[in-house]
PDB file of N, CA and C in Angstrom:
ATOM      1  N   UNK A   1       0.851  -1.184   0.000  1.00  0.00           N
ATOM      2  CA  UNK A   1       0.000   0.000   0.000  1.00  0.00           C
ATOM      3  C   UNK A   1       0.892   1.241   0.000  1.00  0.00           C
ATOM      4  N   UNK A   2       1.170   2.371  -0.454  1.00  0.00           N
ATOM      5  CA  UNK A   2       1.192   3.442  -1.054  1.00  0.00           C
ATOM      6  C   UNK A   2       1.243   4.113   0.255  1.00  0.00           C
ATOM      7  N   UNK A   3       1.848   5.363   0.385  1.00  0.00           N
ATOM      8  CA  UNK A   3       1.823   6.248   1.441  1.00  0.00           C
ATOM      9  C   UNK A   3       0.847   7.520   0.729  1.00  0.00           C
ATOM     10  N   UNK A   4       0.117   7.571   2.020  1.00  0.00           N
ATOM     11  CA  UNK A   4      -1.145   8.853   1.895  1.00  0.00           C
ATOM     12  C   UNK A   4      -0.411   9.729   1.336  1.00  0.00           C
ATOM     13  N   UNK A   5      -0.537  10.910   0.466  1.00  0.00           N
ATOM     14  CA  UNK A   5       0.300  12.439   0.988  1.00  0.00           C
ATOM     15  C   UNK A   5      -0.776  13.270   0.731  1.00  0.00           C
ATOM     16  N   UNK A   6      -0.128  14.264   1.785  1.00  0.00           N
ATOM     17  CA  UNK A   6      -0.929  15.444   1.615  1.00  0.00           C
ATOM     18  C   UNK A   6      -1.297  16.043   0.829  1.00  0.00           C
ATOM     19  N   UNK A   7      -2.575  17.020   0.853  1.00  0.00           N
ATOM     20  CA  UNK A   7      -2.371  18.088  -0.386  1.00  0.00           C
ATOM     21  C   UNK A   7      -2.076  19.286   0.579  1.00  0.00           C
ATOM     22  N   UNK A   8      -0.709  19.575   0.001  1.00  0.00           N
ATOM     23  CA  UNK A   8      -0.351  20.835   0.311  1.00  0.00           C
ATOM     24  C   UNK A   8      -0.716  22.005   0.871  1.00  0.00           C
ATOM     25  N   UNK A   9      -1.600  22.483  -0.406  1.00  0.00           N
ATOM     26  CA  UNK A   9      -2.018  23.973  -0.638  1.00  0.00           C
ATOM     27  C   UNK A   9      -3.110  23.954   0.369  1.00  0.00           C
ATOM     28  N   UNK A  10      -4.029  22.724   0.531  1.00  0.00           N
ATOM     29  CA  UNK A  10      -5.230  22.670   1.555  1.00  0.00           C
ATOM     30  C   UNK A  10      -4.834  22.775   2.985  1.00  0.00           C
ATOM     31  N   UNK A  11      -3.298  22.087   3.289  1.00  0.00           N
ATOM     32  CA  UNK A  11      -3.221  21.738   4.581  1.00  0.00           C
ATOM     33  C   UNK A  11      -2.283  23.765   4.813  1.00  0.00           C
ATOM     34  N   UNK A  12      -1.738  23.954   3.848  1.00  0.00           N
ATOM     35  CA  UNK A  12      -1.367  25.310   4.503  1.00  0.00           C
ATOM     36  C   UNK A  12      -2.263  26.442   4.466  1.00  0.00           C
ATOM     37  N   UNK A  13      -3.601  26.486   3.997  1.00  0.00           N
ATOM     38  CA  UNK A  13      -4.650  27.319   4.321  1.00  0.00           C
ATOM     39  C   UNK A  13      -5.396  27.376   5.544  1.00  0.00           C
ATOM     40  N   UNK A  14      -5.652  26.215   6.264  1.00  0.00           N
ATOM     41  CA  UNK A  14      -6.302  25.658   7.090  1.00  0.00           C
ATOM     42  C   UNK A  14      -5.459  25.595   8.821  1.00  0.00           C
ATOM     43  N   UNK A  15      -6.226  25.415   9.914  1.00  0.00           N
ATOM     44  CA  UNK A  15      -5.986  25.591  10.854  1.00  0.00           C
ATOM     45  C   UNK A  15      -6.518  25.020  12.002  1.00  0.00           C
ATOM     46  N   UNK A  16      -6.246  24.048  12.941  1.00  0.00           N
ATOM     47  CA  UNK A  16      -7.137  22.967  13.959  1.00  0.00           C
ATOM     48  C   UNK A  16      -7.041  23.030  15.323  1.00  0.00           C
ATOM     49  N   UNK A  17      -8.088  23.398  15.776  1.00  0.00           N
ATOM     50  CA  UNK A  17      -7.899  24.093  17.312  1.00  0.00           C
ATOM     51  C   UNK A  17      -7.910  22.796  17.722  1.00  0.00           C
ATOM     52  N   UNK A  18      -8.008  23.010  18.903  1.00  0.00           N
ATOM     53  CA  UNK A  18      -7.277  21.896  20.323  1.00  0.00           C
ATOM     54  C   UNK A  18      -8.630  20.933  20.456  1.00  0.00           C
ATOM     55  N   UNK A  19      -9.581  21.381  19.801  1.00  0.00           N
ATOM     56  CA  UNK A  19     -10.723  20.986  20.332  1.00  0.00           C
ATOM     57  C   UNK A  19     -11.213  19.633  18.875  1.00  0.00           C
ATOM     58  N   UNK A  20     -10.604  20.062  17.871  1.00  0.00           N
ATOM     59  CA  UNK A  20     -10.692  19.541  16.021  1.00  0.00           C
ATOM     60  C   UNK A  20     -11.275  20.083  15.281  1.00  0.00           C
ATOM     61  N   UNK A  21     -11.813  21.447  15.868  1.00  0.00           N
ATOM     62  CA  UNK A  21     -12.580  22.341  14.449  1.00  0.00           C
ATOM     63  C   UNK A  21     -11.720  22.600  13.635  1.00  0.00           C
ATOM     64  N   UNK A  22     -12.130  22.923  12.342  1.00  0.00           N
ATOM     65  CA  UNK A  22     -10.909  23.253  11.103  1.00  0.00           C
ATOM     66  C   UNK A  22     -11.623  24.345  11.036  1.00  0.00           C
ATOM     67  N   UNK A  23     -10.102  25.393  11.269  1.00  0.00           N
ATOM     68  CA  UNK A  23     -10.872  27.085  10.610  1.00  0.00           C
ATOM     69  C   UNK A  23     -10.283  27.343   9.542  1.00  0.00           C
ATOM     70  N   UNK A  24     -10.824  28.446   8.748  1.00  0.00           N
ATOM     71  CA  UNK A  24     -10.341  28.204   7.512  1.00  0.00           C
ATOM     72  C   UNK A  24     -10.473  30.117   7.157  1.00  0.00           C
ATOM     73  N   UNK A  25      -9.525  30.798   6.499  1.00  0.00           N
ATOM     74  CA  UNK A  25      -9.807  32.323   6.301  1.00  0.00           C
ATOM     75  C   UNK A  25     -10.801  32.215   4.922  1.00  0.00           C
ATOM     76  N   UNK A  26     -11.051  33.881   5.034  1.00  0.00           N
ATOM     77  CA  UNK A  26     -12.195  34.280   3.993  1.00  0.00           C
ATOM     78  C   UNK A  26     -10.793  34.810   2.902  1.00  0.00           C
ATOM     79  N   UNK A  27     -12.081  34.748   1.664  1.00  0.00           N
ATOM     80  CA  UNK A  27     -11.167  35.173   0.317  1.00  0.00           C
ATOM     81  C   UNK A  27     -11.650  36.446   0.151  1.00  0.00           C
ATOM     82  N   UNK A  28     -11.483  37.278  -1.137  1.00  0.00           N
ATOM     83  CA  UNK A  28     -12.057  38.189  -1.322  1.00  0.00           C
ATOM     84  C   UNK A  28     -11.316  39.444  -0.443  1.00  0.00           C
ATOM     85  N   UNK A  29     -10.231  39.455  -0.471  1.00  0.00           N
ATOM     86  CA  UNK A  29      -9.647  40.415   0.508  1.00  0.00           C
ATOM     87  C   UNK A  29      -8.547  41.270  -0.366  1.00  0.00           C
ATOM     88  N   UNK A  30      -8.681  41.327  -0.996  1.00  0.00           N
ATOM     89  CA  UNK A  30      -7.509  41.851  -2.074  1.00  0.00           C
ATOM     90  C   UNK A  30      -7.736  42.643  -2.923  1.00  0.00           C
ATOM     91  N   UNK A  31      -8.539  42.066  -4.074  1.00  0.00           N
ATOM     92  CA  UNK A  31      -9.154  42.929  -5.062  1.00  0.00           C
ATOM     93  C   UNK A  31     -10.127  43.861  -4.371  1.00  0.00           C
ATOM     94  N   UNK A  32      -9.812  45.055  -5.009  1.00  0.00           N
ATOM     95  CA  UNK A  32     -10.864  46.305  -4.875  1.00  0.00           C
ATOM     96  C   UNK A  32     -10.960  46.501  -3.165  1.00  0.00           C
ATOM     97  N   UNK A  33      -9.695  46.578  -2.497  1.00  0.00           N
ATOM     98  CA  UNK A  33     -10.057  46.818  -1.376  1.00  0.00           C
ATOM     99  C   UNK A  33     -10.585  48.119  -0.824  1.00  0.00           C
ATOM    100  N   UNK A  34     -10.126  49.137  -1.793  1.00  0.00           N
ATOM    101  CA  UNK A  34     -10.670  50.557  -1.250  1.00  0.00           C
ATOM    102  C   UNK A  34     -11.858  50.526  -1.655  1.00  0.00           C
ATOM    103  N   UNK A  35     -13.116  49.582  -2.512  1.00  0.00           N
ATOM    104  CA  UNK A  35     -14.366  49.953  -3.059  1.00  0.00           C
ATOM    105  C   UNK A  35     -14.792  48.850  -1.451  1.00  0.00           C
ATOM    106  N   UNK A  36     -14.688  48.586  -0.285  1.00  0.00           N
ATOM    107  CA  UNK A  36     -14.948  47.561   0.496  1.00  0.00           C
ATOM    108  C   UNK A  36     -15.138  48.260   1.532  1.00  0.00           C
ATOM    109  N   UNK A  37     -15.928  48.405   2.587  1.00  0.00           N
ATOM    110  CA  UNK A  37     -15.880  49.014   3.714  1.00  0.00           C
ATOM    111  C   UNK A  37     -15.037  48.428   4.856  1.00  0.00           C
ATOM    112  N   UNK A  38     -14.434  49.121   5.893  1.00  0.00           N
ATOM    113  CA  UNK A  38     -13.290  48.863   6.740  1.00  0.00           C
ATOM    114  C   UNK A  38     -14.178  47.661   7.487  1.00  0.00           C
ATOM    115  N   UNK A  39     -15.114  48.176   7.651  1.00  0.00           N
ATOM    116  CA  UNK A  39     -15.702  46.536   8.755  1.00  0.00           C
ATOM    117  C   UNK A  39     -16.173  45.264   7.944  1.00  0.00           C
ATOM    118  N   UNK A  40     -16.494  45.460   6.692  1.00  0.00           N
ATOM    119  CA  UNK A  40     -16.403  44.048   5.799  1.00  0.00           C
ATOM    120  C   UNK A  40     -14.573  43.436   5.862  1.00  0.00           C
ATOM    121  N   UNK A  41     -13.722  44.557   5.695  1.00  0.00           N
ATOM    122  CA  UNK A  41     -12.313  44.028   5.746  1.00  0.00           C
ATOM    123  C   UNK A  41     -11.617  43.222   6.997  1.00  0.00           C
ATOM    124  N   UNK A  42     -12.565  43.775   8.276  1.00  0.00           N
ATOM    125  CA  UNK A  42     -12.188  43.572   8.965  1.00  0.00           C
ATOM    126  C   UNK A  42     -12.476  42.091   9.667  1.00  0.00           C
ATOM    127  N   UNK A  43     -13.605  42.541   8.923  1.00  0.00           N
ATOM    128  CA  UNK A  43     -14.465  40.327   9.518  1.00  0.00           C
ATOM    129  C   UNK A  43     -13.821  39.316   8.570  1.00  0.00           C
ATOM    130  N   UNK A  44     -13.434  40.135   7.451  1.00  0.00           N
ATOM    131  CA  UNK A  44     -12.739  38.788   6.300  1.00  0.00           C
ATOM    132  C   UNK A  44     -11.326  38.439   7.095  1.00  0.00           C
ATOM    133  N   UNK A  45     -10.956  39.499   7.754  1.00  0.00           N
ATOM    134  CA  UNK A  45      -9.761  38.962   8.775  1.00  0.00           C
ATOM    135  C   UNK A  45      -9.728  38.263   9.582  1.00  0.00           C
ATOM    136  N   UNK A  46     -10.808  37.410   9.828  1.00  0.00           N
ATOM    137  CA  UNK A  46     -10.909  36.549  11.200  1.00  0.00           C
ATOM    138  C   UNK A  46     -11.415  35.117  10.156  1.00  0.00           C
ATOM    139  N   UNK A  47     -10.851  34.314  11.134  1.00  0.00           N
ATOM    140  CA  UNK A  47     -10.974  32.519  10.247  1.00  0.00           C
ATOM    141  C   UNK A  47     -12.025  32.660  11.107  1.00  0.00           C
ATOM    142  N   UNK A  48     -13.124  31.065   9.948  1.00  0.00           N
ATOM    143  CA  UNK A  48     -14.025  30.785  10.735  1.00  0.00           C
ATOM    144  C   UNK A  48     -14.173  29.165  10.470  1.00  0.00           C
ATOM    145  N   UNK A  49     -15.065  28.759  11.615  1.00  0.00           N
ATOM    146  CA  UNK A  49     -14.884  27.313  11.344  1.00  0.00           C
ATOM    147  C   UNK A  49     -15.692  26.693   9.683  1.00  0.00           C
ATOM    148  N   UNK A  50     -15.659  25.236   9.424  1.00  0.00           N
ATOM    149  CA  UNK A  50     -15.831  25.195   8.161  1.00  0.00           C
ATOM    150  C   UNK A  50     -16.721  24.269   8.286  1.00  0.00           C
ATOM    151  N   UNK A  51     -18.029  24.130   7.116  1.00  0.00           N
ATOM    152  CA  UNK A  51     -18.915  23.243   8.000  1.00  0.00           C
ATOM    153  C   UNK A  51     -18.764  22.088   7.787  1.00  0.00           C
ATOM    154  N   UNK A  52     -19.696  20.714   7.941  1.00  0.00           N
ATOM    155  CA  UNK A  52     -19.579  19.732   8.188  1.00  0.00           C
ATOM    156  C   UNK A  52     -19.146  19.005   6.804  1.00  0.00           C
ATOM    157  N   UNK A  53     -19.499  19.500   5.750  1.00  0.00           N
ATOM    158  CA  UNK A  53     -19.560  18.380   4.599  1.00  0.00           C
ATOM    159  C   UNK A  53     -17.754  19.246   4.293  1.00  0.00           C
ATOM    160  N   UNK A  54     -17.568  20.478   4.144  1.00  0.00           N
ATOM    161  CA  UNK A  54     -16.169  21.015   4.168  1.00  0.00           C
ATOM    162  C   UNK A  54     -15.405  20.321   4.654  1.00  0.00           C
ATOM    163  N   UNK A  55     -15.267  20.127   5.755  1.00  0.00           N
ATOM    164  CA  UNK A  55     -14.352  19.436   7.226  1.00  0.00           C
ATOM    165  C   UNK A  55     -13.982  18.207   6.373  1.00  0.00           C
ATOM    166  N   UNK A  56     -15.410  17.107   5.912  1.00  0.00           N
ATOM    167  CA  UNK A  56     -14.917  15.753   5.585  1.00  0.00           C
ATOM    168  C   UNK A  56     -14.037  15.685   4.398  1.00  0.00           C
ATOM    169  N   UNK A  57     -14.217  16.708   3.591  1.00  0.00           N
ATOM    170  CA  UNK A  57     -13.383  17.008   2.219  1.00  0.00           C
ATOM    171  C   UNK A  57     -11.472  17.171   2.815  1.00  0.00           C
ATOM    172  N   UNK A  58     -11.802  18.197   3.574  1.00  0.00           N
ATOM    173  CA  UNK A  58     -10.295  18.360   3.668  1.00  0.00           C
ATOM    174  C   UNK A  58      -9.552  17.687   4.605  1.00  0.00           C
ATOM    175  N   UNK A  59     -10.107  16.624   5.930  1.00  0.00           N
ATOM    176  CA  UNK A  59      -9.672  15.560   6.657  1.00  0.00           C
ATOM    177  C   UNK A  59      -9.275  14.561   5.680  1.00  0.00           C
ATOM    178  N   UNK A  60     -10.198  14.496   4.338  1.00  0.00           N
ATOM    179  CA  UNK A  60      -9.660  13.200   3.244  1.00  0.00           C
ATOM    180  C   UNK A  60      -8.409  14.237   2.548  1.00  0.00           C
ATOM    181  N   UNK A  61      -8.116  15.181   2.236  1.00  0.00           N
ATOM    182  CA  UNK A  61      -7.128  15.855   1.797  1.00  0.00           C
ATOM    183  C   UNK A  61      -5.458  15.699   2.909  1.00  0.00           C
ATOM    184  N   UNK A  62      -5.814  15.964   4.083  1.00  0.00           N
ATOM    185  CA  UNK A  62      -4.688  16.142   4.884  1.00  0.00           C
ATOM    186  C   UNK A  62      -5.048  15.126   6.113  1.00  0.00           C
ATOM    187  N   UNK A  63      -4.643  13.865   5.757  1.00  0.00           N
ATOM    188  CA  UNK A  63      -4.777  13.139   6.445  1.00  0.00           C
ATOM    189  C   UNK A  63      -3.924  13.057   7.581  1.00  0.00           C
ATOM    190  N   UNK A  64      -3.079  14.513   8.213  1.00  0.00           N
ATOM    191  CA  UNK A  64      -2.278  13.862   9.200  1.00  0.00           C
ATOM    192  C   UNK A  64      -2.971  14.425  10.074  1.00  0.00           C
ATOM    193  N   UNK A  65      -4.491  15.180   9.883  1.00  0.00           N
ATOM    194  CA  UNK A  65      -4.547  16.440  10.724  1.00  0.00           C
ATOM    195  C   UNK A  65      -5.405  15.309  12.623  1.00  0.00           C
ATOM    196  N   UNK A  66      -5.170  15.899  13.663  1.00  0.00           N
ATOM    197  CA  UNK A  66      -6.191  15.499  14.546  1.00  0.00           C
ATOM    198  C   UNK A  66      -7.242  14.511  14.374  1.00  0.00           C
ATOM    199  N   UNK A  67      -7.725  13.134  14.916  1.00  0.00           N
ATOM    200  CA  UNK A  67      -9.008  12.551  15.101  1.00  0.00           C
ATOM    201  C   UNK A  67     -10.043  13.993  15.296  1.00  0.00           C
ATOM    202  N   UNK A  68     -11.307  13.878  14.978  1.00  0.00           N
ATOM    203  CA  UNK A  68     -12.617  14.971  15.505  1.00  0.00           C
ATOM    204  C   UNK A  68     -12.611  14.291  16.654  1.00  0.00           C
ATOM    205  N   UNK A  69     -12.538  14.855  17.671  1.00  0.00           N
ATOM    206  CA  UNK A  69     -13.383  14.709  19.435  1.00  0.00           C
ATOM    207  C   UNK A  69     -14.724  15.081  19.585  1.00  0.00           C
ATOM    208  N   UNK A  70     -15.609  14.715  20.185  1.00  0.00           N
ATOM    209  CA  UNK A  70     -16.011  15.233  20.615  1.00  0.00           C
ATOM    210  C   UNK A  70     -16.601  15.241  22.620  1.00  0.00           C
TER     211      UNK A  70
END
């Protein structure tokens, strides 16, 4: 059998608190930032968790990440 590997680009976007949520940042932060108001800029700055059918996509992507606890 073959060794898993990662995908890369997924596992360096992503982020797994202590607990196994995967947070993940917002896009859309770049282009046209002066047509954007400071408090839309400011919430795209904060990760948020990712939901359930997300999560199972990228646990099959980066298989080294944490078991889910709950």
């Amino acid at each position: 059998m073959p060794k898993i590997k990662t995908h890369k680009s997924t596992a360096k976007r992503i982020k797994v608190t202590g607990n196994g949520k995967i947070l993940m940042g917002h896009g859309f932060q770049n282009h046209k930032r002066s047509a954007k108001a400071k408090r839309t800029l400011r919430k795209l700055d904060d990760m948020t968790e990712v939901s359930t059918g997300l999560a199972r996509q990228i646990r099959r992507r980066v298989p080294g990440l944490s078991p889910k606890k709950h």
